[in-house]
N, C-alpha and C. Protein backbone atom coordinates (compact mmCIF):
# COMPACT_ATOMS: atom_id res chain seq x y z
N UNK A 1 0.85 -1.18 0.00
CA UNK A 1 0.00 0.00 0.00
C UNK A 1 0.89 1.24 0.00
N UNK A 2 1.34 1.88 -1.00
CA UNK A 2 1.08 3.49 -0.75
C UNK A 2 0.85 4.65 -0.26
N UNK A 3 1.82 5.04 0.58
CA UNK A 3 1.57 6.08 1.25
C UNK A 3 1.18 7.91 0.64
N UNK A 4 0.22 8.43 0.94
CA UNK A 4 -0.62 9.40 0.13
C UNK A 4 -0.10 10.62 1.09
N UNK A 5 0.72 11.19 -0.48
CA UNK A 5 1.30 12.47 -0.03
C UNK A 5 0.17 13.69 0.50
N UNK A 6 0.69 14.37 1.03
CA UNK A 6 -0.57 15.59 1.43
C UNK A 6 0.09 16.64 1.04
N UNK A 7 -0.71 17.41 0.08
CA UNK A 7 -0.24 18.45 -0.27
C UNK A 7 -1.13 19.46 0.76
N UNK A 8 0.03 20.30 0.80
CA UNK A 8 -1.04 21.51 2.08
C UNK A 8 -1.41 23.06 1.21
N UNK A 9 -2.47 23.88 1.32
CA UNK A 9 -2.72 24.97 1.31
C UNK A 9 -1.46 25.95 1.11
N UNK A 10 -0.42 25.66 2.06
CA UNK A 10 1.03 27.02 1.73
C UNK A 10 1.41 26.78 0.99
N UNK A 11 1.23 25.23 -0.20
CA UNK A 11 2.60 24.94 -0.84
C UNK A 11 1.52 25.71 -2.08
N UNK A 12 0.19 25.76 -1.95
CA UNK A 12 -0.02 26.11 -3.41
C UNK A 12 -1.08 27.38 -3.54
N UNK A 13 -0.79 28.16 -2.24
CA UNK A 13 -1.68 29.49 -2.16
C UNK A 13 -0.48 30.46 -2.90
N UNK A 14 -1.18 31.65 -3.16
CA UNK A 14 -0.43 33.15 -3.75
C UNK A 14 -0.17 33.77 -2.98
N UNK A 15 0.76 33.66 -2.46
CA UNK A 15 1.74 35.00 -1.37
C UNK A 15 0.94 36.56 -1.99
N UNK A 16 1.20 36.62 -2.95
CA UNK A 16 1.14 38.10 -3.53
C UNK A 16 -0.52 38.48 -3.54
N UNK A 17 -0.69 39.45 -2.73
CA UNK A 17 -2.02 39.73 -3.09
C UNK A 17 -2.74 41.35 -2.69
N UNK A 18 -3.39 42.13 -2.91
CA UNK A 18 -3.92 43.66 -2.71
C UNK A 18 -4.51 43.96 -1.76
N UNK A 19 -3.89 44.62 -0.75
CA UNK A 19 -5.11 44.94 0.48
C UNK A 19 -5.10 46.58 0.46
N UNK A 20 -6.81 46.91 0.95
CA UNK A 20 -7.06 48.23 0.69
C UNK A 20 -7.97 48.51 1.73
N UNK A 21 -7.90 49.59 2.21
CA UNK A 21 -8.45 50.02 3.31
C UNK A 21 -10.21 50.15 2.27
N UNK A 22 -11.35 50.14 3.72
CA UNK A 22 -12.80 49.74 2.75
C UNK A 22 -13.49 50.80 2.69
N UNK A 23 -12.70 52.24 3.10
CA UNK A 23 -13.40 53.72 2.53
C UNK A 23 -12.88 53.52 0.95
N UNK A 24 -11.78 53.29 0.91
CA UNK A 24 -11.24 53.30 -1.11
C UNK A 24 -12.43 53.40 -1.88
N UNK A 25 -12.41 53.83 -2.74
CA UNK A 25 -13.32 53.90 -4.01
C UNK A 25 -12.75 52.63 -4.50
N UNK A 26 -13.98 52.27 -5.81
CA UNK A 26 -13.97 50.86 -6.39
C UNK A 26 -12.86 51.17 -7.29
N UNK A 27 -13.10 52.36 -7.74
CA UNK A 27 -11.98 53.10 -8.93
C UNK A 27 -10.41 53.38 -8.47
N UNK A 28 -10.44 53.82 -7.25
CA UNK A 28 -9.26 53.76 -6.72
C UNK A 28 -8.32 52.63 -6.62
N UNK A 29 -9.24 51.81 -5.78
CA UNK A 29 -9.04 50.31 -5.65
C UNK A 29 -8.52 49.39 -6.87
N UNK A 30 -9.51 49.69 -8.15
CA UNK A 30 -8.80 48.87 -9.08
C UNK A 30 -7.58 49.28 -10.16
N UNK A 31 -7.24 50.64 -9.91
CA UNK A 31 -6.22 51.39 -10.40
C UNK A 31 -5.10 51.01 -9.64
N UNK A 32 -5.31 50.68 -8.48
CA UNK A 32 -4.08 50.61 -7.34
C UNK A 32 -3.31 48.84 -7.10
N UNK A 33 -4.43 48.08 -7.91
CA UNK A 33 -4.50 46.50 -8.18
C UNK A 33 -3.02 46.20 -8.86
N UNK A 34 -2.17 45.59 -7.99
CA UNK A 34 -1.11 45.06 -8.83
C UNK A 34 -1.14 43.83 -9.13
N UNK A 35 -1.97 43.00 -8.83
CA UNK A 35 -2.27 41.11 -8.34
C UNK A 35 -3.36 40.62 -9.33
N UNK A 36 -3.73 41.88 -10.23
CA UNK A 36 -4.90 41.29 -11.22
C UNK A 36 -5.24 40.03 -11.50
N UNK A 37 -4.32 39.11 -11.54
CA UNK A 37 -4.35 37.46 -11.38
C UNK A 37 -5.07 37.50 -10.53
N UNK A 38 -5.36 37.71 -9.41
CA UNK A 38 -5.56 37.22 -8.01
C UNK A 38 -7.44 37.39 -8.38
N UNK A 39 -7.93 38.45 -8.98
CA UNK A 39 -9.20 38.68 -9.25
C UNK A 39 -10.10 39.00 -7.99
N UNK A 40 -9.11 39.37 -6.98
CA UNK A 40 -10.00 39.56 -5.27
C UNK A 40 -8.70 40.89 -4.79
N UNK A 41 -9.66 41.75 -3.97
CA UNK A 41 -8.77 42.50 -2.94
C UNK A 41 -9.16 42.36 -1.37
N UNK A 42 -8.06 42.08 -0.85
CA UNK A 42 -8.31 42.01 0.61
C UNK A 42 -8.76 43.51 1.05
N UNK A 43 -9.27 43.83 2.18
CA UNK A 43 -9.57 44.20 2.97
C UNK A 43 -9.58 44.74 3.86
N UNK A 44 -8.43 45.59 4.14
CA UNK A 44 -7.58 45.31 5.50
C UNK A 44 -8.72 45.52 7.35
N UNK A 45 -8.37 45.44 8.22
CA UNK A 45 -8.70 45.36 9.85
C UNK A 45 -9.34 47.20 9.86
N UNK A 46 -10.15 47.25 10.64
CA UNK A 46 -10.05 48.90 11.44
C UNK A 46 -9.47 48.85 12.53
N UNK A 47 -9.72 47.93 12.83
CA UNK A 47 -9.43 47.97 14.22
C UNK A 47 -8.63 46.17 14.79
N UNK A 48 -8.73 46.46 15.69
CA UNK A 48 -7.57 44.65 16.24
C UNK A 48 -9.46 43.50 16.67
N UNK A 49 -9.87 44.04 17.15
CA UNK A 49 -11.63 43.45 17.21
C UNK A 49 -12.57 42.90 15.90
N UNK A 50 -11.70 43.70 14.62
CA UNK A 50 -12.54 43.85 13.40
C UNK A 50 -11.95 42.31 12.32
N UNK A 51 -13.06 42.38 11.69
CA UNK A 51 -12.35 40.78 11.15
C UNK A 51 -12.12 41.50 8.73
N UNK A 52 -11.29 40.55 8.61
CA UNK A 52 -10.73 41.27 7.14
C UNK A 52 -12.06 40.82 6.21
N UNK A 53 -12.00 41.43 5.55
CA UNK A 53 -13.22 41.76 3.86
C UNK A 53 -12.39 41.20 2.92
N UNK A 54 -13.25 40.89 2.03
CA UNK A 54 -12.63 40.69 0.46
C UNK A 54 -13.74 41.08 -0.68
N UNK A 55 -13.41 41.63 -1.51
CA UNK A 55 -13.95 41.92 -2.85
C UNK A 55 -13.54 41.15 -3.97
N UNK A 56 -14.47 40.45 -4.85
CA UNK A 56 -14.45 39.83 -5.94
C UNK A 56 -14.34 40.79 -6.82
N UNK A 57 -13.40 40.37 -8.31
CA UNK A 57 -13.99 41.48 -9.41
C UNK A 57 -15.25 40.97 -9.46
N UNK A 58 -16.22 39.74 -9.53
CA UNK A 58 -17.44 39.46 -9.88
C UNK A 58 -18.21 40.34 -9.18
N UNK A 59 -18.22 40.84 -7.55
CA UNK A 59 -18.57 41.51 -6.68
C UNK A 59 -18.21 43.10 -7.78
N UNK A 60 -17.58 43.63 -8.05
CA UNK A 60 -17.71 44.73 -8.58
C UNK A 60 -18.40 44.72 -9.86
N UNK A 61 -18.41 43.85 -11.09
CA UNK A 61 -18.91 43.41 -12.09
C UNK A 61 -21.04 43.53 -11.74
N UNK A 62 -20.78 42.57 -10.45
CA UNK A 62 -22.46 42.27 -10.04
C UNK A 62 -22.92 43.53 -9.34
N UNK A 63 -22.44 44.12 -8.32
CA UNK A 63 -22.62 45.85 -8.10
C UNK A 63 -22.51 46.72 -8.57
N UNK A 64 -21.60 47.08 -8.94
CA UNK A 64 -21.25 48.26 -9.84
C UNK A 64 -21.26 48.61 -10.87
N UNK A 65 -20.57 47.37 -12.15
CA UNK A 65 -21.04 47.96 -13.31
C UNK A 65 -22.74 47.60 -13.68
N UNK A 66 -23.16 46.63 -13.57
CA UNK A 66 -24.01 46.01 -13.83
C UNK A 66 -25.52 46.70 -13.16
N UNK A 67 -24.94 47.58 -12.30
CA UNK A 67 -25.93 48.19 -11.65
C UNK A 67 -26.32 49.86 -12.41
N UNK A 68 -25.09 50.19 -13.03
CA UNK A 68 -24.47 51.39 -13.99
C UNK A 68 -24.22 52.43 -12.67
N UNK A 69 -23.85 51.89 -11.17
CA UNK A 69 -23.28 52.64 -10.63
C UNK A 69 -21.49 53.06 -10.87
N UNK A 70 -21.43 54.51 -10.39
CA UNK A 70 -20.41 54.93 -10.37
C UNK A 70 -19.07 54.53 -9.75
N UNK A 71 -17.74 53.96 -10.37
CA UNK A 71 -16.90 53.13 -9.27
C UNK A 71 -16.32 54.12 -8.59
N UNK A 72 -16.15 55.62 -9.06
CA UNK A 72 -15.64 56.64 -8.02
C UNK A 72 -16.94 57.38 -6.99
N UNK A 73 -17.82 56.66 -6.91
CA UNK A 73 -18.90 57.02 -5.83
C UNK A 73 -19.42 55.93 -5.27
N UNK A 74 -18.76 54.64 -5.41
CA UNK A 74 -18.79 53.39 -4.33
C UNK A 74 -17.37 53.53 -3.76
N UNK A 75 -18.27 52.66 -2.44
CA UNK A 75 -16.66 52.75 -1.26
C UNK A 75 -17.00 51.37 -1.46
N UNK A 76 -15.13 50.38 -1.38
CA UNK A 76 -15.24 49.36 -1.18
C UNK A 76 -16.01 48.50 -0.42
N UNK A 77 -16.23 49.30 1.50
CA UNK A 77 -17.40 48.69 2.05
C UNK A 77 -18.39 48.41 2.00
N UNK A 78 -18.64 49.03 0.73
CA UNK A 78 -20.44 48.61 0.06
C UNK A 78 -20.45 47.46 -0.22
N UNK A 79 -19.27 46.84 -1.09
CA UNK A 79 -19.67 45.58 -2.05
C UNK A 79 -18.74 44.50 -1.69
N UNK A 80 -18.28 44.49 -0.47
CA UNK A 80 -17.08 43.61 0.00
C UNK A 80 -17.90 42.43 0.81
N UNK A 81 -17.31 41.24 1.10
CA UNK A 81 -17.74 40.47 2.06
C UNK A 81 -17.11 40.34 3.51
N UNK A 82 -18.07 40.61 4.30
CA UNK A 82 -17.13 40.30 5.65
C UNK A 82 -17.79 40.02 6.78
N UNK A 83 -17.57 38.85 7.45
CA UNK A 83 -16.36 38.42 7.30
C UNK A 83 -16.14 37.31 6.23
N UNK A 84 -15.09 36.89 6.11
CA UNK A 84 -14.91 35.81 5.18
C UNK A 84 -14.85 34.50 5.29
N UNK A 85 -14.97 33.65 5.15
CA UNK A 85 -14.42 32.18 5.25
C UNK A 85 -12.91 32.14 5.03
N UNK A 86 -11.69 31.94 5.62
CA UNK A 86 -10.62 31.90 5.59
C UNK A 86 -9.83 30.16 5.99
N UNK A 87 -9.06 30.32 5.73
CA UNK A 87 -8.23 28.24 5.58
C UNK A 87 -6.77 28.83 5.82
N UNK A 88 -6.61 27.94 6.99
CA UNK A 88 -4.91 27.81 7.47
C UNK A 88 -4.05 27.12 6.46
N UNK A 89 -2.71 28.00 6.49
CA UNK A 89 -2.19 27.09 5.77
C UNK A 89 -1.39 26.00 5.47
N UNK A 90 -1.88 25.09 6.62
CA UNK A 90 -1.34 23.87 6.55
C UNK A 90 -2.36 22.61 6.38
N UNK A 91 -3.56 23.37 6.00
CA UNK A 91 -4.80 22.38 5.73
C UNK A 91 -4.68 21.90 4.18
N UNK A 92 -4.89 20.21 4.59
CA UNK A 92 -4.39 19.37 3.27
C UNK A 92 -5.65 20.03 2.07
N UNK A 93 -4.97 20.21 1.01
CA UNK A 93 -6.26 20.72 -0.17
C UNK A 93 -7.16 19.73 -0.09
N UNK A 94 -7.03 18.73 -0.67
CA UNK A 94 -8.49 18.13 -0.16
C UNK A 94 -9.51 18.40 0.41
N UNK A 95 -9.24 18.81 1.87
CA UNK A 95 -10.22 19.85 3.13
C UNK A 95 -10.38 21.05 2.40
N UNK A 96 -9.53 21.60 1.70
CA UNK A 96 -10.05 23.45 1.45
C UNK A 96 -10.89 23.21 0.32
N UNK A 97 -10.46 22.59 -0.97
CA UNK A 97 -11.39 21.92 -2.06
C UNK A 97 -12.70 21.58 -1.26
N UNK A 98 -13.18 20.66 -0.52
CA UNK A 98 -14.54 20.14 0.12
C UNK A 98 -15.43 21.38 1.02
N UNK A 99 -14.42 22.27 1.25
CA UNK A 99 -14.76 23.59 2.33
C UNK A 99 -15.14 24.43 1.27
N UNK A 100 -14.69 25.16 0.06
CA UNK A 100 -14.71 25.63 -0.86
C UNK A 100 -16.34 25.32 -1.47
N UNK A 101 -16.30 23.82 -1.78
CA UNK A 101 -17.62 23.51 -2.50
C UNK A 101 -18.69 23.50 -1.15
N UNK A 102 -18.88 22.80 -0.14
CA UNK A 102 -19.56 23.19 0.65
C UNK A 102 -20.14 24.50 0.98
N UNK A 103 -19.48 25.86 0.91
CA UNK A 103 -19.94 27.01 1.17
C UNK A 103 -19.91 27.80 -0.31
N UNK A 104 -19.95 26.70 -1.35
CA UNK A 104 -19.73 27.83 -2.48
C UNK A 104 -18.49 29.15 -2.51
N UNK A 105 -17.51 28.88 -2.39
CA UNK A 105 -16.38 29.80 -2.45
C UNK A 105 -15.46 29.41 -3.61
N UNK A 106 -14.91 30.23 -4.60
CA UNK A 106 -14.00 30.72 -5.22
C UNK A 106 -12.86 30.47 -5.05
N UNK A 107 -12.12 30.95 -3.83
CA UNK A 107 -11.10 31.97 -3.36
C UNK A 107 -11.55 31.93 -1.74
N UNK A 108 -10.25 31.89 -1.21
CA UNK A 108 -10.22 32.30 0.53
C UNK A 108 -8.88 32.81 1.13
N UNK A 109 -8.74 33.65 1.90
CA UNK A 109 -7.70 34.33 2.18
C UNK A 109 -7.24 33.15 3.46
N UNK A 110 -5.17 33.14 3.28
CA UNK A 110 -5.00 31.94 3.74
C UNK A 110 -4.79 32.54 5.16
N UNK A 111 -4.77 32.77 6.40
CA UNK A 111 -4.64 33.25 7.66
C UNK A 111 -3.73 32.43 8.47
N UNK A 112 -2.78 33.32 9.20
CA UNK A 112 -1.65 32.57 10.00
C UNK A 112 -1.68 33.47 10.99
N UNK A 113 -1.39 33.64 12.07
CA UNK A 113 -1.64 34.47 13.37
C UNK A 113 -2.06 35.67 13.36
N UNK A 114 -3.23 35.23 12.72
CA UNK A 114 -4.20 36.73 12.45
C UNK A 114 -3.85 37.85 11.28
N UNK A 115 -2.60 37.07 10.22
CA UNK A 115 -2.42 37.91 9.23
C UNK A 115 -2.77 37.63 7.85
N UNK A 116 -3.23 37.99 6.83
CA UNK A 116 -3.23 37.03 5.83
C UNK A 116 -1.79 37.21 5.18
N UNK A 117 -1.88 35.86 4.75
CA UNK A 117 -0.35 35.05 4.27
C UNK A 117 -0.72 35.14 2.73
N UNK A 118 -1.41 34.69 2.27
CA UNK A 118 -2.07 34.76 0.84
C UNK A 118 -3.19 34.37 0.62
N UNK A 119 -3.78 34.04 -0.73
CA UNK A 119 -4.74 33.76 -1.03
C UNK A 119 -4.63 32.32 -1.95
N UNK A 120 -5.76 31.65 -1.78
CA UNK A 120 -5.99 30.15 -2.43
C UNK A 120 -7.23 29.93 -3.63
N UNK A 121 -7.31 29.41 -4.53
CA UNK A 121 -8.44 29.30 -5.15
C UNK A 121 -8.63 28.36 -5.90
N UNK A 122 -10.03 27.79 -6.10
CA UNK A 122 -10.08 26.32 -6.81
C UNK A 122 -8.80 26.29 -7.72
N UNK A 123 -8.59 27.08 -8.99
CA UNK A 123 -7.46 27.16 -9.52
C UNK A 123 -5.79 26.64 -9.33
N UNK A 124 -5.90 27.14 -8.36
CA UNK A 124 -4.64 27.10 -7.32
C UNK A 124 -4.76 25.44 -7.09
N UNK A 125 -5.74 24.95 -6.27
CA UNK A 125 -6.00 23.60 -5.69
C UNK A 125 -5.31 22.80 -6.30
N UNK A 126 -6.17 22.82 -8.22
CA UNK A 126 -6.22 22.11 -8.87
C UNK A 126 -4.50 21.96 -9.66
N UNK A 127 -4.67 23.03 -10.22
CA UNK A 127 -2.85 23.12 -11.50
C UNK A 127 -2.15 23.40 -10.55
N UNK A 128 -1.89 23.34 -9.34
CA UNK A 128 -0.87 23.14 -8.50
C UNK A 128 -0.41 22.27 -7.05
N UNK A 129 -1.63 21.57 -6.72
CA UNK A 129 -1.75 20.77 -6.18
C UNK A 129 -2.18 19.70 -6.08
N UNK A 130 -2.97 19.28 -7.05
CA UNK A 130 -3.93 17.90 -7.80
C UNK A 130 -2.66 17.38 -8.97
N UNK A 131 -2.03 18.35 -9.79
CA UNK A 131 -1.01 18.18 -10.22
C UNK A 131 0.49 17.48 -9.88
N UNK A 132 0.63 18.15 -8.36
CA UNK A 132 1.45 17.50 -7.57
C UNK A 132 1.54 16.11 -7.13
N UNK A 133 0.59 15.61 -7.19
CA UNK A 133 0.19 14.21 -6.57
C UNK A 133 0.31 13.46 -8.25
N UNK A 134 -0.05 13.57 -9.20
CA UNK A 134 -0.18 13.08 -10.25
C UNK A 134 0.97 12.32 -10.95
C-alpha cells in the first residue's frame, strides 16, 4: 500500500495579493491593483476586534457595473464580504477543495496568526496541487 502524499494549502496558495483600506473607491481600488491574477482585494482590519473583507472582481462586475453605478462614488465597504471564510495554511487541499464547494467559495484568504499570508483558489487547488500528486 502506498503512502498518500498531502499536499497543504502554503505549498499552493499566492503570497502576492492587494489589500485596501474599505473607505477606497472601487476606482481607486482597481487602479491601485497590482495582483490582477488574483481577481479579489483584501480588505484590511479597522481595528484589532474587526475581522478582514474581500472583494471579488465578480462583486464589482455584479454591483457596480451592472448596476451602472459609479466606481468613483462606491466605497469598497459597500460591495465587499465580511467576514470571510478563511483556511490555514497547513490544511491538506483536499479539506479546502470540500470547504470551498460546501460554502460555495471561489477563493479564501489563507490566515496565520491573524495575518493574511495569501490567497488560495479552486485554480490554485487544482494546476498546482492535484497536479502534484499526479
Amino acid at each position: 500500500m502506498s503512502e498518500r502524499t498531502i499536499v497543504r494549502v502554503r505549498e499552493v496558495m499566492k503570497p502576492d495579493f492587494d489589500m485596501v483600506d474599505g473607505m477606497t473607491t472601487v476606482a481607486e481600488a482597481l487602479r491601485t491593483m497590482k495582483h490582477v491574477e488574483q481577481k479579489a482585494l483584501m480588505v484590511s482590519k479597522r481595528h484589532e476586534d474587526d475581522e478582514f473583507g474581500m472583494v471579488l472582481i465578480s462583486d464589482v462586475a455584479r454591483h457596480v457595473l451592472a448596476k451602472d453605478r459609479s466606481p468613483e462614488r462606491v466605497n469598497v465597504y459597500e460591495i465587499m464580504a465580511k467576514p470571510v471564510v478563511s483556511v490555514d495554511p497547513d490544511m491538506d487541499i483536499r479539506y479546502c477543495a470540500r470547504l470551498f464547494e460546501r460554502f460555495g467559495l471561489s477563493r479564501a484568504p489563507v490566515i496565520e496568526s491573524g495575518q493574511v499570508i495569501g490567497i488560495v483558489s479552486f485554480t490554485d487547488l487544482v494546476l498546482k496541487g492535484l497536479c502534484q500528486r499526479i
